[in-house]
N, C-alpha and C. Protein backbone atom coordinates (compact mmCIF):
# COMPACT_ATOMS: atom_id res chain seq x y z
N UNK A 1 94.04 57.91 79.30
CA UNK A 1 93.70 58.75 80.44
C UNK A 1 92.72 59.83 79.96
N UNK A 2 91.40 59.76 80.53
CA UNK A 2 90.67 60.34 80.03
C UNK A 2 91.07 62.27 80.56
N UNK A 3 90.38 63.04 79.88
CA UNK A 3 90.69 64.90 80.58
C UNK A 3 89.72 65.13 80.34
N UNK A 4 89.49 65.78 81.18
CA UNK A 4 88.38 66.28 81.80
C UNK A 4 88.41 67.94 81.67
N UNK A 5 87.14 68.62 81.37
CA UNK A 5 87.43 69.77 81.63
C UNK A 5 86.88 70.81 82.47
N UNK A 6 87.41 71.49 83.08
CA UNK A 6 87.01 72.26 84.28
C UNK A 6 87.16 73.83 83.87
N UNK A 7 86.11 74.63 84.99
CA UNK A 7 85.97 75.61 84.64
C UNK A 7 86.66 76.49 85.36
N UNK A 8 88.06 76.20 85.92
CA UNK A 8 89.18 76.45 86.74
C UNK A 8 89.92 76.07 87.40
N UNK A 9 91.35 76.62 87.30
CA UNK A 9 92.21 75.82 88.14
C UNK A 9 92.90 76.36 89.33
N UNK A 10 93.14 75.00 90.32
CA UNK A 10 93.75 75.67 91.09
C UNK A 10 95.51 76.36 91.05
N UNK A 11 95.32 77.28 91.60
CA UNK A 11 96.84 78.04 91.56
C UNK A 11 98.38 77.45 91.64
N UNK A 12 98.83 77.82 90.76
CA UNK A 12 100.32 77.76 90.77
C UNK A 12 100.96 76.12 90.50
N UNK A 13 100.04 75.28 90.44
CA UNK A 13 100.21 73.92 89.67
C UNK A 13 99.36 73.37 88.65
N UNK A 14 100.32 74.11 87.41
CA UNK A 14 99.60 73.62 86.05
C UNK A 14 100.62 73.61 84.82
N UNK A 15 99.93 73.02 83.96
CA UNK A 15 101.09 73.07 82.82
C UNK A 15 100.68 73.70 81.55
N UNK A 16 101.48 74.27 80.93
CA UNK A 16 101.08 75.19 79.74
C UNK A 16 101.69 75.20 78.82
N UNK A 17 101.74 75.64 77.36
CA UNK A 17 102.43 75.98 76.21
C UNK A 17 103.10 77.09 76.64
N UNK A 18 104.73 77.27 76.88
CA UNK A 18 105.15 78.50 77.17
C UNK A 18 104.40 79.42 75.88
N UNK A 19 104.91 79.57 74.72
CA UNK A 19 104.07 80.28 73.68
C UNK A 19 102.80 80.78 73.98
N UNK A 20 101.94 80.06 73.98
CA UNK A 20 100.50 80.65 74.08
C UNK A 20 100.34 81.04 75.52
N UNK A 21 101.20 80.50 76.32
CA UNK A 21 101.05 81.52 77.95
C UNK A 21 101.84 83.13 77.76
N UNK A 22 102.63 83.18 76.75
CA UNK A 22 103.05 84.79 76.71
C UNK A 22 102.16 85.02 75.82
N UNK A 23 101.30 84.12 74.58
CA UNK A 23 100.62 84.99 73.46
C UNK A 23 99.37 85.65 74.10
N UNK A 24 99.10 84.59 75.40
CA UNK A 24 97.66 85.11 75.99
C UNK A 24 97.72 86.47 77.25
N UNK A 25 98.98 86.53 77.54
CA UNK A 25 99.44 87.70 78.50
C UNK A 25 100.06 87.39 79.64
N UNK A 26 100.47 85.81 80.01
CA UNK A 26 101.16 85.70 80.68
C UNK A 26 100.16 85.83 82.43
N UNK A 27 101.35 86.26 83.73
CA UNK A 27 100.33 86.53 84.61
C UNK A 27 100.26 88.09 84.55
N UNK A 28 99.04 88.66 85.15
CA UNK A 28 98.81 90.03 85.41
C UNK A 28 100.27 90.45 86.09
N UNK A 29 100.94 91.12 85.72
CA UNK A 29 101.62 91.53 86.57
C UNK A 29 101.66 92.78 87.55
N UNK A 30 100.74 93.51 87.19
CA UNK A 30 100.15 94.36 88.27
C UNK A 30 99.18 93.76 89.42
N UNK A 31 99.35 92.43 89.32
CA UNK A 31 98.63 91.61 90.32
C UNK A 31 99.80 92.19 91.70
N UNK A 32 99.87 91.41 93.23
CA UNK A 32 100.32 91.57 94.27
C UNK A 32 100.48 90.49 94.81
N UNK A 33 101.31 89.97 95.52
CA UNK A 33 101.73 88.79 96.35
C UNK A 33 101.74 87.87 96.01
N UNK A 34 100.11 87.43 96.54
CA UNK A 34 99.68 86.12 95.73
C UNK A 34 97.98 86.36 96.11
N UNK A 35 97.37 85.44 94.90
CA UNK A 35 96.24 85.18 95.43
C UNK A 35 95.17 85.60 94.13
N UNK A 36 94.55 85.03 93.47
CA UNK A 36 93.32 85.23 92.06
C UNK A 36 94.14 85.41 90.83
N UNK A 37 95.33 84.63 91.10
CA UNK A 37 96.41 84.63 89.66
C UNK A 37 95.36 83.71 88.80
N UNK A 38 95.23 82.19 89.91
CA UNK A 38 94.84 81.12 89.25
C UNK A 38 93.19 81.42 88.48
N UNK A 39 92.35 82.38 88.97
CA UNK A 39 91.05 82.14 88.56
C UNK A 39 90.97 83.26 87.07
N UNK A 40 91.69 84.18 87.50
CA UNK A 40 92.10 85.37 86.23
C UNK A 40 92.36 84.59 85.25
N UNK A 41 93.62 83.16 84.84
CA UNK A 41 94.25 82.74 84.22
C UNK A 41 93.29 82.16 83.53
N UNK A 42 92.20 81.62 84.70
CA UNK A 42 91.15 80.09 84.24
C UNK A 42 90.49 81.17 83.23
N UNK A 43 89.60 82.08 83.85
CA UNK A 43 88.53 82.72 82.68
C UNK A 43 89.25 83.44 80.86
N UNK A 44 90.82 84.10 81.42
CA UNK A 44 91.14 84.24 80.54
C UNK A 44 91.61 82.97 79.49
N UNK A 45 91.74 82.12 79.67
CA UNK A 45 92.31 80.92 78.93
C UNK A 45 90.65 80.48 78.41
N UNK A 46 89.59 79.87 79.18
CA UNK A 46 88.45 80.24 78.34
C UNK A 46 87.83 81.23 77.31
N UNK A 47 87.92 82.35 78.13
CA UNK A 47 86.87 83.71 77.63
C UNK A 47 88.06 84.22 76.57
N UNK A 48 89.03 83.54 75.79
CA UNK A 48 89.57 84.04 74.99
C UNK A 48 90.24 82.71 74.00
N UNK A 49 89.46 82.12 73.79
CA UNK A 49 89.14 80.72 73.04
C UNK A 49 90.56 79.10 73.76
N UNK A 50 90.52 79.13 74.42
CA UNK A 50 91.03 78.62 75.11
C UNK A 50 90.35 77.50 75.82
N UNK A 51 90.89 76.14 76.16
CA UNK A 51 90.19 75.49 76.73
C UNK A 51 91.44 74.76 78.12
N UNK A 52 90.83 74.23 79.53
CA UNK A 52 91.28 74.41 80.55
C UNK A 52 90.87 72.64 80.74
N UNK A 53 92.03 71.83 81.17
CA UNK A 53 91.52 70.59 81.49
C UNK A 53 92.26 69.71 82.83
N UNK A 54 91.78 69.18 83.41
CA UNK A 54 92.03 68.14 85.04
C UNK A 54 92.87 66.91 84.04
N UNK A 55 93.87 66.39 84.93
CA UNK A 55 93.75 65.15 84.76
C UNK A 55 93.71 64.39 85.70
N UNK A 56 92.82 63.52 85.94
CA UNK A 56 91.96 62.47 86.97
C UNK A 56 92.96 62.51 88.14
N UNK A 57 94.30 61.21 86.99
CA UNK A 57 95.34 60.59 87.78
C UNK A 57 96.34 61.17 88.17
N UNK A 58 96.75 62.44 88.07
CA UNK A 58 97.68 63.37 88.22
C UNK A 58 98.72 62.96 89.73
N UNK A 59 99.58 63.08 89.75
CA UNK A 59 99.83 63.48 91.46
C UNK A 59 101.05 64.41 91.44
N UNK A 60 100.77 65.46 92.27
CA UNK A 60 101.59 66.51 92.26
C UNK A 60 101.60 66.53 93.65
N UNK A 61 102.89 67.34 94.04
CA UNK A 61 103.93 66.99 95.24
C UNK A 61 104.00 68.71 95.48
N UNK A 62 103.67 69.38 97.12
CA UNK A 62 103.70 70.53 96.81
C UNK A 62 104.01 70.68 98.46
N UNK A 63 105.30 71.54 98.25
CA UNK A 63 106.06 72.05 99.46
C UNK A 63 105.71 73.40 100.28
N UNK A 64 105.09 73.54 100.97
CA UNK A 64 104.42 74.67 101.67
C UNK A 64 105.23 75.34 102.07
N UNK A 65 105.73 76.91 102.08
CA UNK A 65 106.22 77.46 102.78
C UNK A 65 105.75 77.86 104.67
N UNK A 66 106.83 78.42 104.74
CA UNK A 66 105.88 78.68 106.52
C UNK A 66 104.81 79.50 106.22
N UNK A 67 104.07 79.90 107.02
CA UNK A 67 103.16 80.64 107.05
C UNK A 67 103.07 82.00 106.83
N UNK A 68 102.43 82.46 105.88
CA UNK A 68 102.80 84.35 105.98
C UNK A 68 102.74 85.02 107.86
N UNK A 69 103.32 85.75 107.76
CA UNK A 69 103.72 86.29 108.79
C UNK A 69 102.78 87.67 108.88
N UNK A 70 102.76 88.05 107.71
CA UNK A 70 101.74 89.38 107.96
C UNK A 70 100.24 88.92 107.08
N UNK A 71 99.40 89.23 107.97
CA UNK A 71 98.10 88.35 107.57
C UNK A 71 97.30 89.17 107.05
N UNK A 72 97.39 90.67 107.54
CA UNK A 72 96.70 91.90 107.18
C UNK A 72 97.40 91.95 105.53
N UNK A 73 98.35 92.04 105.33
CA UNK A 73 99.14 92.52 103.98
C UNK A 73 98.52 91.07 102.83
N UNK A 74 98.64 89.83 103.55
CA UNK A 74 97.87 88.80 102.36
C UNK A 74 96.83 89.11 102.15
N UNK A 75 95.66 89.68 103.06
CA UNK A 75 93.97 90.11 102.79
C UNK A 75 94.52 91.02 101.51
N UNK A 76 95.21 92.06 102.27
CA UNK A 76 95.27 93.38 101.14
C UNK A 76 95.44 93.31 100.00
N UNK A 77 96.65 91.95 99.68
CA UNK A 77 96.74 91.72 98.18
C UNK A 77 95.81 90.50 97.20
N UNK A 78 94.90 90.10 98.67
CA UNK A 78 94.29 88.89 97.65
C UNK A 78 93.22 90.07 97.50
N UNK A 79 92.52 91.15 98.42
CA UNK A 79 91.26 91.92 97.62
C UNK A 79 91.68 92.88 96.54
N UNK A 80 93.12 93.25 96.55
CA UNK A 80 93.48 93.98 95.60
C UNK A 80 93.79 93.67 94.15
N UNK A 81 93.97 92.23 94.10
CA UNK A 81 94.18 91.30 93.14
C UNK A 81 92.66 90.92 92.20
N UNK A 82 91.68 90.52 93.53
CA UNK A 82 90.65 90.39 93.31
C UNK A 82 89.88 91.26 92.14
N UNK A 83 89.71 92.37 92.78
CA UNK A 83 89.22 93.68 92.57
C UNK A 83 90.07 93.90 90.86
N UNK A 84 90.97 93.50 90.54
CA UNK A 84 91.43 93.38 89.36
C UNK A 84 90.90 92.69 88.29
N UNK A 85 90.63 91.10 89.04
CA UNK A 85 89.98 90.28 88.28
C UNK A 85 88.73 90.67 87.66
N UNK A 86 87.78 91.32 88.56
CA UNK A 86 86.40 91.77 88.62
C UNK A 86 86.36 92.65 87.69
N UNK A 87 87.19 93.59 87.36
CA UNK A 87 87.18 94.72 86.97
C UNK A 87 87.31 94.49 85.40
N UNK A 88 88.53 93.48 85.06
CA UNK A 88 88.68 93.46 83.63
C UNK A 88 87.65 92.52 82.89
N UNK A 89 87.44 91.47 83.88
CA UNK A 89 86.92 89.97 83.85
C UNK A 89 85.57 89.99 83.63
N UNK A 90 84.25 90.13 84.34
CA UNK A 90 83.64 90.20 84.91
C UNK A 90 82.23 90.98 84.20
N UNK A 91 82.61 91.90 83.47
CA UNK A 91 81.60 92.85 83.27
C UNK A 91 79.83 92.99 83.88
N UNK A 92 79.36 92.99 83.79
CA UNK A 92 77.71 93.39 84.18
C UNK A 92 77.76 92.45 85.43
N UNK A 93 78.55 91.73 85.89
CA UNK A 93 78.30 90.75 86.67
C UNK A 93 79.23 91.45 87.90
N UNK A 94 80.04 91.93 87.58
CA UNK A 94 80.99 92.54 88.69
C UNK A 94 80.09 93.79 89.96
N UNK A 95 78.86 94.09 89.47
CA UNK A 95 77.84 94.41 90.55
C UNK A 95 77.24 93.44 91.40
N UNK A 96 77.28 91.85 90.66
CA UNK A 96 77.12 90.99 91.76
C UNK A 96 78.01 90.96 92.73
N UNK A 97 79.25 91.00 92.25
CA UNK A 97 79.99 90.85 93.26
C UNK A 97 79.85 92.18 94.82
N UNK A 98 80.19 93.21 94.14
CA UNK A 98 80.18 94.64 95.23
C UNK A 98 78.89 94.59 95.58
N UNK A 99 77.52 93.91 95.33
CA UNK A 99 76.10 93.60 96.15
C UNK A 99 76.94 92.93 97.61
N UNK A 100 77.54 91.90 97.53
CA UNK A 100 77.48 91.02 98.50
C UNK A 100 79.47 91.86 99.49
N UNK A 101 80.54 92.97 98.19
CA UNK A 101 80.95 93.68 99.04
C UNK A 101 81.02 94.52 98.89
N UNK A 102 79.94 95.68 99.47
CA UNK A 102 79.80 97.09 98.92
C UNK A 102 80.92 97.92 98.68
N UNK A 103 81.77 97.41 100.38
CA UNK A 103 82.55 98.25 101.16
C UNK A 103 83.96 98.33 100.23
N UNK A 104 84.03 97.48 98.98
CA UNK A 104 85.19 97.58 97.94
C UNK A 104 84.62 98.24 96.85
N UNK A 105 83.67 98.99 97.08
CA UNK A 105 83.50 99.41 95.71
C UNK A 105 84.16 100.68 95.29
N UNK A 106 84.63 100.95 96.40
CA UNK A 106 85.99 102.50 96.52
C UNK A 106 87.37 102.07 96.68
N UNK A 107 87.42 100.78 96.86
CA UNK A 107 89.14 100.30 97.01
C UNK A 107 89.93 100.32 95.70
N UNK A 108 90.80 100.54 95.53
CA UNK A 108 91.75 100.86 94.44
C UNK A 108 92.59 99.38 94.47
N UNK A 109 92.26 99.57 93.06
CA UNK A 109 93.27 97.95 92.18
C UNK A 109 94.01 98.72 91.27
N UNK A 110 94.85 99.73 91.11
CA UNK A 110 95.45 99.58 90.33
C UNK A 110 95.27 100.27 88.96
N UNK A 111 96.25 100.36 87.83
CA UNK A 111 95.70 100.47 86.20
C UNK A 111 95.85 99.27 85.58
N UNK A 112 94.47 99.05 85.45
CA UNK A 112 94.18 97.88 84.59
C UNK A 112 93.98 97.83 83.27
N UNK A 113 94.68 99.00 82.33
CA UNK A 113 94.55 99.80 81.42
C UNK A 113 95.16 98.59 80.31
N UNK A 114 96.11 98.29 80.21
CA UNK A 114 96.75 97.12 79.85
C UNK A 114 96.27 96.09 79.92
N UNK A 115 95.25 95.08 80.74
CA UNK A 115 94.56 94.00 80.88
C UNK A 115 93.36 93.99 79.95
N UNK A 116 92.94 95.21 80.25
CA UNK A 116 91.22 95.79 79.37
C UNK A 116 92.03 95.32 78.02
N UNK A 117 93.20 96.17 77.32
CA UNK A 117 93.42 96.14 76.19
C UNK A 117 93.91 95.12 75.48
N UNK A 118 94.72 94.04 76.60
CA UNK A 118 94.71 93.01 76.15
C UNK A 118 93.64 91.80 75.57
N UNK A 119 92.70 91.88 76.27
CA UNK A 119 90.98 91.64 76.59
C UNK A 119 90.79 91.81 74.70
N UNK A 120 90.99 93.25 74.79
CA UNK A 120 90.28 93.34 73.32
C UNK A 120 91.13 93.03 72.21
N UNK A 121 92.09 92.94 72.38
CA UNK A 121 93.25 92.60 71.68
C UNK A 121 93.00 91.00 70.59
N UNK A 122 92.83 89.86 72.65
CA UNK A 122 92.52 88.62 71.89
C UNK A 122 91.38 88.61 71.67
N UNK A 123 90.48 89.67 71.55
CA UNK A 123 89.10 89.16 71.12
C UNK A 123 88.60 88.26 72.03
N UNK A 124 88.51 88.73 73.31
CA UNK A 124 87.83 87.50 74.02
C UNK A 124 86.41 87.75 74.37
N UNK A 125 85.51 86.53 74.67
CA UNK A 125 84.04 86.56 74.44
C UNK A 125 83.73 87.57 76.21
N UNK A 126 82.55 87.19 76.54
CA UNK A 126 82.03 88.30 77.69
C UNK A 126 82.10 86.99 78.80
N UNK A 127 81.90 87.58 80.02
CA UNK A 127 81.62 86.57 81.18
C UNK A 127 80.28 86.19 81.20
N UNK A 128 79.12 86.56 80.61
CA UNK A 128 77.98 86.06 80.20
C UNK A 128 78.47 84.59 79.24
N UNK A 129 78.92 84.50 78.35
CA UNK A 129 79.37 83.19 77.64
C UNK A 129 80.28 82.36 78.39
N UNK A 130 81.24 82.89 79.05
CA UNK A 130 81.86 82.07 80.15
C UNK A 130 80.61 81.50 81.30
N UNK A 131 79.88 82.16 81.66
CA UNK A 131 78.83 81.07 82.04
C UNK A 131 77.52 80.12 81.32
N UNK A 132 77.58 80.73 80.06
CA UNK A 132 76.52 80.24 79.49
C UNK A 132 77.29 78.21 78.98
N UNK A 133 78.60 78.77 78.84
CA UNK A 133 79.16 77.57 78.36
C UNK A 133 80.11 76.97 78.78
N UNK A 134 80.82 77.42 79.66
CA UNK A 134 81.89 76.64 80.10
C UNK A 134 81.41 76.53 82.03
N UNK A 135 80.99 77.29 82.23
CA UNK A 135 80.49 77.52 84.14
C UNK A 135 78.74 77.41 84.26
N UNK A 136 77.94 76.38 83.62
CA UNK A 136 76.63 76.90 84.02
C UNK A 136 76.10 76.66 85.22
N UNK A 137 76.31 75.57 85.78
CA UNK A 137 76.07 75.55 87.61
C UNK A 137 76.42 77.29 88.09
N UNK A 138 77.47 77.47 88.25
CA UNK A 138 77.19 78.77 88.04
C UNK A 138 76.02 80.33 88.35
N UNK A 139 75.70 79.77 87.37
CA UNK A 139 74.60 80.69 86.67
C UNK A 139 73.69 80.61 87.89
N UNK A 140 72.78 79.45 88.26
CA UNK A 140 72.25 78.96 89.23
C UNK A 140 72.01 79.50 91.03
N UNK A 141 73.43 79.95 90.52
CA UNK A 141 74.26 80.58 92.08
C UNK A 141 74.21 81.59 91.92
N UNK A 142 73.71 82.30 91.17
CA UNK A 142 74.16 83.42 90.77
C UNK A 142 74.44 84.95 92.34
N UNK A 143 73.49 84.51 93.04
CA UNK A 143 73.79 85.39 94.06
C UNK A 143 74.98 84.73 95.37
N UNK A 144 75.53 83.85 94.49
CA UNK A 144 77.23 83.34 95.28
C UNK A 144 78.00 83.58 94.91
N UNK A 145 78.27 84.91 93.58
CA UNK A 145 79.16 85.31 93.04
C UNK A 145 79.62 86.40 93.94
């Protein structure tokens, strides 16, 4: 079975080394609800020598809950989550992002004081090398970030 590798995964169905999922930090836990667990996880598992892979034939079985009920409070925690990602993740590039939403560039995520330091901790490379080598389509897009 061939693997494939991708430059992210989707959320909340994947499999990992318990070990190296606490050595790498586990999830943010100053994250909220739900929502940019999975893309935080993807860049950090790259951008900190890590590699991220599909498998073709997979089939996974996934039970939906009902529907959130408060729709305003999911926005709140997927931009607040977001705004996390950007912040630790992201560097020189995280002005692409607030180009396209200004109106978060005053919204509050939180202390991400702990994420930064983890960051430097594992020695992880910049989001410039996360696109140079693992995301270059990407690059391309650059004003779809």
């Amino acid at each position: 079975i061939p693997l494939l590798l991708s430059p992210a995964m989707a959320g909340g169905i994947f499999a990992i080394n318990r070990h190296y999922f606490n050595e790498i930090g586990q999830y943010d836990k100053g994250m909220d609800l739900w929502g940019a667990e999975n893309l935080e996880l993807s860049l950090r598992i790259w951008m900190c020598g890590g590699q991220l892979f599909i498998i073709p034939c997979s089939r996974v079985g996934h039970i939906s809950k009902q529907r959130f009920s408060n729709q305003p409070e999911l926005v709140k925690a997927m931009t607040y989550n977001n705004l996390r990602l950007v912040h630790v993740w992201l560097d020189e590039y995280k002005e692409q992002f607030f180009l396209h939403q200004p109106g978060l560039k005053s919204v509050a995520y939180g202390n991400i004081s702990e994420r930064v330091e983890l960051r430097k901790r594992l020695g992880c490379k910049s989001f410039q090398w996360y696109l140079d080598n693992v995301f270059p389509e990407l690059e391309t897009s650059k004003g779809s970030l």
